[in-house]
Structures are given as structure tokens and as C-alpha cells.
N, C-alpha and C. Protein backbone atom coordinates (compact mmCIF):
# COMPACT_ATOMS: atom_id res chain seq x y z
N UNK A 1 -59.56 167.02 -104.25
CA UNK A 1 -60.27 166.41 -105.34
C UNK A 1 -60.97 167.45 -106.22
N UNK A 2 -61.70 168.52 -105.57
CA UNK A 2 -62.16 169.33 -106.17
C UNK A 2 -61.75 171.14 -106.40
N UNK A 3 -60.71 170.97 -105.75
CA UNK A 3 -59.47 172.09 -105.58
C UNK A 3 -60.56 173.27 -105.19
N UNK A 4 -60.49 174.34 -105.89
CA UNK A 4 -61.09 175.34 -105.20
C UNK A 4 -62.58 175.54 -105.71
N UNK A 5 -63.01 174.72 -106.37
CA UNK A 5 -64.50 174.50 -106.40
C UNK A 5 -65.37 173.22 -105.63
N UNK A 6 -64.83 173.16 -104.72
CA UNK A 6 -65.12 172.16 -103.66
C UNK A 6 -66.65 172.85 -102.93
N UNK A 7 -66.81 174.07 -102.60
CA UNK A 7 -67.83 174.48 -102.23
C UNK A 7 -69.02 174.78 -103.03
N UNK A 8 -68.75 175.13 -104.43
CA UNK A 8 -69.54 175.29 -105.31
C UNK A 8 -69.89 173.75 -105.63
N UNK A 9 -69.70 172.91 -105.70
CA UNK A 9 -69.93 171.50 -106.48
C UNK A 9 -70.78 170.90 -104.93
N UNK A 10 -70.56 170.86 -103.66
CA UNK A 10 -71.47 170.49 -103.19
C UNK A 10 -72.21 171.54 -102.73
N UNK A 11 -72.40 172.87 -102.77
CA UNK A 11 -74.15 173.75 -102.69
C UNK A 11 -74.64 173.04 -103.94
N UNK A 12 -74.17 172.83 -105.36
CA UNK A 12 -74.87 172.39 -106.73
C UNK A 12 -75.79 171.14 -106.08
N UNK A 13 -74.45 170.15 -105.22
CA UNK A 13 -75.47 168.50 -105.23
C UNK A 13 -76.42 168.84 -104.49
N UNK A 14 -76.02 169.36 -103.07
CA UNK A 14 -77.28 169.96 -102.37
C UNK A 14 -78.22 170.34 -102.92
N UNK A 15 -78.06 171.28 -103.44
CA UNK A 15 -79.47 171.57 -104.49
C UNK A 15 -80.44 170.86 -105.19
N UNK A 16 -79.55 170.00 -105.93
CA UNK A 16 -80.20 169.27 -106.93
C UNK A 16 -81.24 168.34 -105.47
N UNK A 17 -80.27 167.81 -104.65
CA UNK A 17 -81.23 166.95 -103.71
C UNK A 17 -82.29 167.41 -102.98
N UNK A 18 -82.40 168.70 -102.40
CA UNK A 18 -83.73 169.26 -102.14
C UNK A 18 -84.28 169.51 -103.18
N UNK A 19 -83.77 169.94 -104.57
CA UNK A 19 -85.36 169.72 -105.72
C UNK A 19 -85.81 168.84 -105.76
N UNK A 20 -85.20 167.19 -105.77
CA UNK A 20 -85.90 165.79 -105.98
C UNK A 20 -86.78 165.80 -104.46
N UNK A 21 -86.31 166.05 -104.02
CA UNK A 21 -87.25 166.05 -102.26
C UNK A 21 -88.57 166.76 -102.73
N UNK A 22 -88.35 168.21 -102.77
CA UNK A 22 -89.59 169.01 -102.48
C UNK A 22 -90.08 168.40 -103.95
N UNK A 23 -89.79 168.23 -104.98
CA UNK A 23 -90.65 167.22 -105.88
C UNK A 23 -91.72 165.85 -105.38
N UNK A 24 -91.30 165.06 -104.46
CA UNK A 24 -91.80 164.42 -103.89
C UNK A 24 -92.49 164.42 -102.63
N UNK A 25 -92.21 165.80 -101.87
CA UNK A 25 -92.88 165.90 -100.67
C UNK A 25 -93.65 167.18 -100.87
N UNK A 26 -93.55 168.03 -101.95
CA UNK A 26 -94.01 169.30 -102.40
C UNK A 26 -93.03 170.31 -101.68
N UNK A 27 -93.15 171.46 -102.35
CA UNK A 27 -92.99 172.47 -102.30
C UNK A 27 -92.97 173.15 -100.67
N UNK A 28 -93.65 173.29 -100.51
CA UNK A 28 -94.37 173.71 -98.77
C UNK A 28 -93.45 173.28 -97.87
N UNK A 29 -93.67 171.88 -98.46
CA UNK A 29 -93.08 171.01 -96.66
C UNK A 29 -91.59 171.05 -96.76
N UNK A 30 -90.74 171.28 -97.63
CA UNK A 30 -89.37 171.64 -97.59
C UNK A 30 -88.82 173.30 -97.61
N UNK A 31 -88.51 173.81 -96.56
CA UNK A 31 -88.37 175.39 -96.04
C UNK A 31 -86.76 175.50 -95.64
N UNK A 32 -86.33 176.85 -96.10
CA UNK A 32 -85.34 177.52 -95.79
C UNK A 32 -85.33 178.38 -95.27
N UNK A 33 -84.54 178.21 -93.93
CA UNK A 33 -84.34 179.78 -93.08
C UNK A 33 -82.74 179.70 -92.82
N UNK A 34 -82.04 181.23 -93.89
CA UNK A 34 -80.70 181.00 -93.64
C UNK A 34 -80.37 180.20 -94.79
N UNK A 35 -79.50 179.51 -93.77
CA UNK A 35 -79.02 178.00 -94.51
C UNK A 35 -79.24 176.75 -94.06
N UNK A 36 -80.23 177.02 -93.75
CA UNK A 36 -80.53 175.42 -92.87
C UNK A 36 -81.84 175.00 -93.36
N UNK A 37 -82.01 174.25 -94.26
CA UNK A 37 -83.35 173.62 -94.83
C UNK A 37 -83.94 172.81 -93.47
N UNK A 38 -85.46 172.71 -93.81
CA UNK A 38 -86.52 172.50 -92.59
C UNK A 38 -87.16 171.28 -93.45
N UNK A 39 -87.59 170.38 -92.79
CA UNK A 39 -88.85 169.48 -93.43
C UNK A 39 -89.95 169.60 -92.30
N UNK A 40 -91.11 170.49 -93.02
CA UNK A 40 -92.40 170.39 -91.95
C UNK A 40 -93.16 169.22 -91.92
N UNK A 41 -92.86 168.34 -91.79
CA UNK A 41 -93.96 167.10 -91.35
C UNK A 41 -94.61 167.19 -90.09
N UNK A 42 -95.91 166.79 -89.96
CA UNK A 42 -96.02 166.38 -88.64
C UNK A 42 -96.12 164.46 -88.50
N UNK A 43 -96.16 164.39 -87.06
CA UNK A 43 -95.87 163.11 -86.86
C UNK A 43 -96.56 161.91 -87.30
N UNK A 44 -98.34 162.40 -88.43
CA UNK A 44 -98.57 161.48 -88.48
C UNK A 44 -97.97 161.00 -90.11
N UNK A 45 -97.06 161.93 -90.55
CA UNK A 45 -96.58 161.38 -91.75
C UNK A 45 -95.12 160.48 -91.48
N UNK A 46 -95.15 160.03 -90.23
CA UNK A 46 -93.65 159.67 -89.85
C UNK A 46 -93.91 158.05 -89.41
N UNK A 47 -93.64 157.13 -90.38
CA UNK A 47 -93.85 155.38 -89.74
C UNK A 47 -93.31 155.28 -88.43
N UNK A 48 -92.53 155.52 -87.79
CA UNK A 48 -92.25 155.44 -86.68
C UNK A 48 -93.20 155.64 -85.65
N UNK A 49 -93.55 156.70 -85.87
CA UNK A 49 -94.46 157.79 -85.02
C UNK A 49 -96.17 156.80 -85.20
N UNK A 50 -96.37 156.34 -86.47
CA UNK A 50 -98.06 155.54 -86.83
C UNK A 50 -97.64 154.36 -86.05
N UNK A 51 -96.11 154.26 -85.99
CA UNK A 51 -95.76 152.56 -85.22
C UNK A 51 -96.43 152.55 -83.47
N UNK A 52 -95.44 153.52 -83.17
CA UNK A 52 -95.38 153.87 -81.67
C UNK A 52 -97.65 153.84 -81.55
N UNK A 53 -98.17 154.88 -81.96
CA UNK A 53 -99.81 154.34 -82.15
C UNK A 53 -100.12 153.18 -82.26
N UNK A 54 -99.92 153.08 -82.95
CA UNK A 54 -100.47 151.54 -83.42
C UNK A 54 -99.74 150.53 -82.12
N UNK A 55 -99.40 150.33 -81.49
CA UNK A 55 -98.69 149.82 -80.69
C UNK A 55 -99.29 149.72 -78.91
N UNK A 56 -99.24 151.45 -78.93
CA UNK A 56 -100.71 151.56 -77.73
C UNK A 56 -101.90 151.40 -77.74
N UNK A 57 -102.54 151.54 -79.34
CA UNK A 57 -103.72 151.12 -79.21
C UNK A 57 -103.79 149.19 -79.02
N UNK A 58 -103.02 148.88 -79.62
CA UNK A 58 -102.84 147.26 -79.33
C UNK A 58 -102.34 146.61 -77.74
N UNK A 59 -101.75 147.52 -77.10
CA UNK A 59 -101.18 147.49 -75.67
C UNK A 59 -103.08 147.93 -75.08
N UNK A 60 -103.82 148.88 -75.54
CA UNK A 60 -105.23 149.15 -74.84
C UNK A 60 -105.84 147.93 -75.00
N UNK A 61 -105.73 147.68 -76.00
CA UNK A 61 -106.72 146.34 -76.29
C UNK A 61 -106.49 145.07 -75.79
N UNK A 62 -105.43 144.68 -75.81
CA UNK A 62 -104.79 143.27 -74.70
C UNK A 62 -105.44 143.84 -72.90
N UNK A 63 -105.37 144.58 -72.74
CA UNK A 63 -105.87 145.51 -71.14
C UNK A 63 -107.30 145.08 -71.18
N UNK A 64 -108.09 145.24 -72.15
CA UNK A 64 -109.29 144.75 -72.48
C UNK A 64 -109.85 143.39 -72.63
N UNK A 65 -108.57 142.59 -73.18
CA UNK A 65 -108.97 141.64 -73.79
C UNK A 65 -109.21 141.15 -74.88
N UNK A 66 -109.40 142.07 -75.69
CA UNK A 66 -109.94 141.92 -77.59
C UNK A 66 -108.78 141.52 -78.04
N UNK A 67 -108.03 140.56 -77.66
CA UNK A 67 -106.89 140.03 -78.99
C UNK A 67 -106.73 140.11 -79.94
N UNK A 68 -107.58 139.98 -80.40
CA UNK A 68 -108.03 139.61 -82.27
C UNK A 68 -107.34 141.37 -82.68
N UNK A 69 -108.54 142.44 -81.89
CA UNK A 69 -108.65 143.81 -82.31
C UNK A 69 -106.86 143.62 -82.14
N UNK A 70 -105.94 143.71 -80.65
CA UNK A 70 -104.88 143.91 -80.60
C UNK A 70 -103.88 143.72 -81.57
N UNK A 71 -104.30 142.08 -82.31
CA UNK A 71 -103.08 141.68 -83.24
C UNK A 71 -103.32 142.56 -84.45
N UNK A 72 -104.67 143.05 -84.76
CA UNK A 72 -104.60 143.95 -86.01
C UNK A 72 -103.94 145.24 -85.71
N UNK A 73 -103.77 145.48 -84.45
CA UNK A 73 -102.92 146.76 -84.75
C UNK A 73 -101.40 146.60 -84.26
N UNK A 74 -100.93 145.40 -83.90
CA UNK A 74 -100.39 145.18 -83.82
C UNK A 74 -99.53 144.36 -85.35
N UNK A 75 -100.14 144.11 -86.36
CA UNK A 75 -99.77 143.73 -87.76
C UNK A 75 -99.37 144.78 -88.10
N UNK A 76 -100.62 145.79 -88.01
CA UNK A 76 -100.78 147.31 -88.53
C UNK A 76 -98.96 147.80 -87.91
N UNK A 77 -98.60 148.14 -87.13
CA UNK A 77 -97.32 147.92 -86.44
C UNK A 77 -96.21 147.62 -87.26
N UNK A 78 -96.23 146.10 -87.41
CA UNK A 78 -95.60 145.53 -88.18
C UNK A 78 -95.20 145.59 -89.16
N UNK A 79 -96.17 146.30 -89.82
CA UNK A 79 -96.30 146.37 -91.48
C UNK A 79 -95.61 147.66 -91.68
N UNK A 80 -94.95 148.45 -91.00
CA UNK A 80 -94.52 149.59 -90.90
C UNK A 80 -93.18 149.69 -90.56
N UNK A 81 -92.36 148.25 -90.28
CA UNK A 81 -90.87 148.11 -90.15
C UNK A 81 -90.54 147.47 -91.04
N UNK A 82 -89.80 148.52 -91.80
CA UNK A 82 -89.05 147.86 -92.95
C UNK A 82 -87.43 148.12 -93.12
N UNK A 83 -86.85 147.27 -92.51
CA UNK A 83 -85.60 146.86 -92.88
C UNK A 83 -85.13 147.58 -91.50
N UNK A 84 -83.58 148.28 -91.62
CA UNK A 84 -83.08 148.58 -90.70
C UNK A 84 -83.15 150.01 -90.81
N UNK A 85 -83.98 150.52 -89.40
CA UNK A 85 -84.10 152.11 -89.05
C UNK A 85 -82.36 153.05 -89.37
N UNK A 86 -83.06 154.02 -90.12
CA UNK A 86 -81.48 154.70 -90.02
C UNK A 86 -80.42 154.32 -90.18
N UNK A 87 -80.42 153.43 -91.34
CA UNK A 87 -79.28 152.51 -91.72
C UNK A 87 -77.86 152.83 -91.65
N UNK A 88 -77.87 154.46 -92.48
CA UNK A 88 -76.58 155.17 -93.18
C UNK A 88 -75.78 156.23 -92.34
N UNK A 89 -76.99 156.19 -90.82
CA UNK A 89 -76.50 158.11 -90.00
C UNK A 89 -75.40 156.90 -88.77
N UNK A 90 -74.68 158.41 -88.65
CA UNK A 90 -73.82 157.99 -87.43
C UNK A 90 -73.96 159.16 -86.25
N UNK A 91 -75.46 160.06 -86.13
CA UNK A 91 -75.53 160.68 -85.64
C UNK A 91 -76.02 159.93 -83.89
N UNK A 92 -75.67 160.08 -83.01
CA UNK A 92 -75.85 159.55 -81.69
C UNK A 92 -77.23 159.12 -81.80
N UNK A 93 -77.98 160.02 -81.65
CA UNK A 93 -79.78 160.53 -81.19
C UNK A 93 -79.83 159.60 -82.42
N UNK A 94 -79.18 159.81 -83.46
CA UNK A 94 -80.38 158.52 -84.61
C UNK A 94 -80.33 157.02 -84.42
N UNK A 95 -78.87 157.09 -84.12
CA UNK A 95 -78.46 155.40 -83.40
C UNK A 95 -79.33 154.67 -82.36
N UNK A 96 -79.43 155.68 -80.90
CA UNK A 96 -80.36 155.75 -80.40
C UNK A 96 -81.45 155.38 -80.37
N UNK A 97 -82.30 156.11 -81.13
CA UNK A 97 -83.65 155.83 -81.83
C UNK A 97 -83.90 154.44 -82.91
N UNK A 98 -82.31 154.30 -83.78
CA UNK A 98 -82.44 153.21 -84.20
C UNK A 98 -83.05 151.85 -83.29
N UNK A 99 -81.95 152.17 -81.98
CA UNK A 99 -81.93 150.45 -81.31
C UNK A 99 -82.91 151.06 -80.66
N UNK A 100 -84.10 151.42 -80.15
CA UNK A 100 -85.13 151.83 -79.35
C UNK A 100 -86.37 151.28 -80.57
N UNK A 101 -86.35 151.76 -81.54
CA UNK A 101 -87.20 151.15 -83.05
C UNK A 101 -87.27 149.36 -83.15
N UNK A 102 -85.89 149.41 -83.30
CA UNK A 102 -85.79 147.51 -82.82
C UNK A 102 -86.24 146.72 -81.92
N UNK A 103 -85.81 147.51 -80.78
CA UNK A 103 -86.40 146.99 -79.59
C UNK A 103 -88.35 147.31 -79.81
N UNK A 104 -88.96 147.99 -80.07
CA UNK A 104 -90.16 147.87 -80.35
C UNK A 104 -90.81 147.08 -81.13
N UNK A 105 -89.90 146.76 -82.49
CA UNK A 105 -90.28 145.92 -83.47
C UNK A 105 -90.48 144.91 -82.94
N UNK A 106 -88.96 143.95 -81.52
CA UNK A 106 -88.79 143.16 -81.13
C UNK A 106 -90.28 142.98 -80.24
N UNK A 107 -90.66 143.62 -79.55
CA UNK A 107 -91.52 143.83 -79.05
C UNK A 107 -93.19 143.46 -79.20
N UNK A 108 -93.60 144.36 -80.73
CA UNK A 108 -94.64 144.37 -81.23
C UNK A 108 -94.58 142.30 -81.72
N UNK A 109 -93.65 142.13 -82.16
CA UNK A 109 -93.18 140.36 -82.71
C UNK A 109 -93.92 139.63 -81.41
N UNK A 110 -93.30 139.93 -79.83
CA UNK A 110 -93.73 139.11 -78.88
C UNK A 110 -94.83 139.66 -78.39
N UNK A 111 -95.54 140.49 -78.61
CA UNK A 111 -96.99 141.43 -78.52
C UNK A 111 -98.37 140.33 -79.11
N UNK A 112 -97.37 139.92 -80.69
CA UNK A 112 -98.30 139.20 -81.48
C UNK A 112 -98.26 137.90 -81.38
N UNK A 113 -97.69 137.40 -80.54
CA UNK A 113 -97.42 135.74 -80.13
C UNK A 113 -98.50 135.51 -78.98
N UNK A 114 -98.23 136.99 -78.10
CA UNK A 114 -99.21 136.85 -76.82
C UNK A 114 -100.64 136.92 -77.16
N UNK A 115 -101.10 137.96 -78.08
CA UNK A 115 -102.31 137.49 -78.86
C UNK A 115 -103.01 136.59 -79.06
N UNK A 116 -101.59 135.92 -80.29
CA UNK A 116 -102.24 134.90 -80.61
C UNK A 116 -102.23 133.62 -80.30
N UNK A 117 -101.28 133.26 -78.74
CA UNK A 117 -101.56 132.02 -77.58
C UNK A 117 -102.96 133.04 -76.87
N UNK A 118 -103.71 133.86 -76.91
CA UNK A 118 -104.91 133.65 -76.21
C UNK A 118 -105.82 133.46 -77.33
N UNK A 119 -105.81 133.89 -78.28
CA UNK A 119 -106.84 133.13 -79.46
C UNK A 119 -107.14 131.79 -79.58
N UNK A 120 -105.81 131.12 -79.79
CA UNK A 120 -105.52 129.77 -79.29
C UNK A 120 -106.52 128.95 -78.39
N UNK A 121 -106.38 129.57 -77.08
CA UNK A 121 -107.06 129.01 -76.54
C UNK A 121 -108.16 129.39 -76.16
N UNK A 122 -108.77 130.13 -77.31
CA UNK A 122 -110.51 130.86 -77.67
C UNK A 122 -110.68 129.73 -78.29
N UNK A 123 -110.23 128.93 -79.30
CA UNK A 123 -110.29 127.91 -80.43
C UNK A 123 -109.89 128.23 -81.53
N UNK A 124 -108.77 129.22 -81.65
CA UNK A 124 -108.51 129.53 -82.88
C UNK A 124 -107.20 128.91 -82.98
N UNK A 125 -106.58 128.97 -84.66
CA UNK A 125 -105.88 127.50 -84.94
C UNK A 125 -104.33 127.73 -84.33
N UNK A 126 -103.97 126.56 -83.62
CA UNK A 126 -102.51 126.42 -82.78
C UNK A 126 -101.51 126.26 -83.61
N UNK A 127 -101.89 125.62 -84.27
CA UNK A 127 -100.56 125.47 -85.50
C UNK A 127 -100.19 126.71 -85.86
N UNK A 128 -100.55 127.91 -86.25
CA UNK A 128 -100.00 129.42 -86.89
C UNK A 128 -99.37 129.63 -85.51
N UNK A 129 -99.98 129.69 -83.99
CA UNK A 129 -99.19 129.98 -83.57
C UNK A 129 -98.25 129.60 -83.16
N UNK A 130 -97.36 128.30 -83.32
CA UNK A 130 -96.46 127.66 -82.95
C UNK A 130 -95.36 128.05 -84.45
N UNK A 131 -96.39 128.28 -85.64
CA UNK A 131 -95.35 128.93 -86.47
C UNK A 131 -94.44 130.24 -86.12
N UNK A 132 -95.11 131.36 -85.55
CA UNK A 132 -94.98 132.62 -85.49
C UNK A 132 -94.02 132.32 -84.47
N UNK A 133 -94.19 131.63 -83.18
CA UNK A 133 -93.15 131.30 -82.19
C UNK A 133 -92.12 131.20 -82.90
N UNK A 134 -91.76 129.88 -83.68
CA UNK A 134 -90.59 129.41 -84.49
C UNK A 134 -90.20 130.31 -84.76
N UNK A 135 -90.46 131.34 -85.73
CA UNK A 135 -90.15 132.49 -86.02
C UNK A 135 -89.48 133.55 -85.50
N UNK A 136 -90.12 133.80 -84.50
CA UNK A 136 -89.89 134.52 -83.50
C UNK A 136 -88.68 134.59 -83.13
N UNK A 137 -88.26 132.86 -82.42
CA UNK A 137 -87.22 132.63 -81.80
C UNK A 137 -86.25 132.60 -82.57
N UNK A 138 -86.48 132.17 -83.79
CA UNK A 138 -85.42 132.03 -84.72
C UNK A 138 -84.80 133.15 -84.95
């Protein structure tokens, strides 16, 4: 397709795509050693990583008892899965991590049901939670 400028035309796209990156993540956090570009993040810039937190602190708090506290970080959780992990890779380890992400999502979903059947029967309202069930199961 691209006969003998096949290597030159993708280092060009490459390029262009780490400028729109380090445009958006700055300068710094996108590094080259060699030929192998680096992204320095640490983990708390990674939703996954605020998920997995947010998740134990809501797993501490059910241990405790504070429901209420649990389901907020357990929303907090929630609010942090959006759509399908790693949609586009066919790399093993990302697949992996995909269905391990799901399974947590799945998780944090029946985390917040258990919540909120003990709120329930604090006196808080049954009807939401028979919605969220529906939901759930559905």
C-alpha cells in the first residue's frame, strides 16, 4: 500500500500521536528511551487503580458497619466505569485485566445492593432498593 515509504509514513503517524498525547498529558509525562516511548503516571492518575481504592475503602466500611459511608465509595467506584475496559487491545494481560475490571464492576453493583438492603432495614426507603436489584439482575 505504501511501497517503500511504509516506514516513514508510520514513524510520521506515530509522531503526530505522541504530540496530541504529550499535548494533553504534558510534556514530562510522555518520555523516550531509544525507541520505546514511556508514559510516567502514577497510579493515582489511573481510574482503575482510584476504582480498586475506592472499593476497599467501601469493603472497610461494610466490616464496620457504616453503609451509608460504604455506598459512597462504593458510587465513588462506580462512577469510574465507563463503558468497556480496553475495548480495542488484543494484548493477553489487557484482556485479562479487562474481565478482572468487569468482574469488579460486577461486584462493586452487588456491594451496593448489600448496602443498601441494610439501610433498608435502618428505615431507609425499600422501593430504590428493589429498583437497583431489578437492575442489577437485569
Amino acid at each position: 500500500m505504501w511501497g517503500e515509504n511504509v516506514l516513514i509514513t508510520l514513524t510520521n503517524a506515530l509522531q503526530v500521536h505522541i504530540s496530541q498525547l504529550r499535548r494533553m498529558v504534558g510534556k514530562r509525562t510522555v518520555r523516550m528511551q531509544g525507541d520505546i516511548y514511556f508514559l510516567d503516571i502514577g497510579p493515582e492518575a489511573v481510574d482503575a487503580e482510584q476504582m480498586v481504592e475506592f472499593i476497599q475503602e467501601g469493603a472497610r466500611m461494610i466490616r464496620g458497619e457504616h453503609f451509608g459511608r460504604a455506598a459512597e465509595f462504593f458510587n465513588e467506584a462506580i462512577s469510574l466505569c465507563r463503558g468497556t475496559p480496553y475495548p480495542d487491545v488484543s494484548d493477553a494481560d489487557l484482556i485479562a485485566r479487562r474481565f478482572r475490571l468487569i468482574g469488579l464492576r460486577d461486584q462493586i453493583r452487588e456491594d451496593l445492593v448489600e448496602c443498601h438492603i441494610e439501610l433498608a432495614q435502618l428505615g431507609h426507603e425499600l422501593a430504590e432498593v428493589i429498583a437497583d436489584v431489578r437492575e442489577l439482575v437485569s
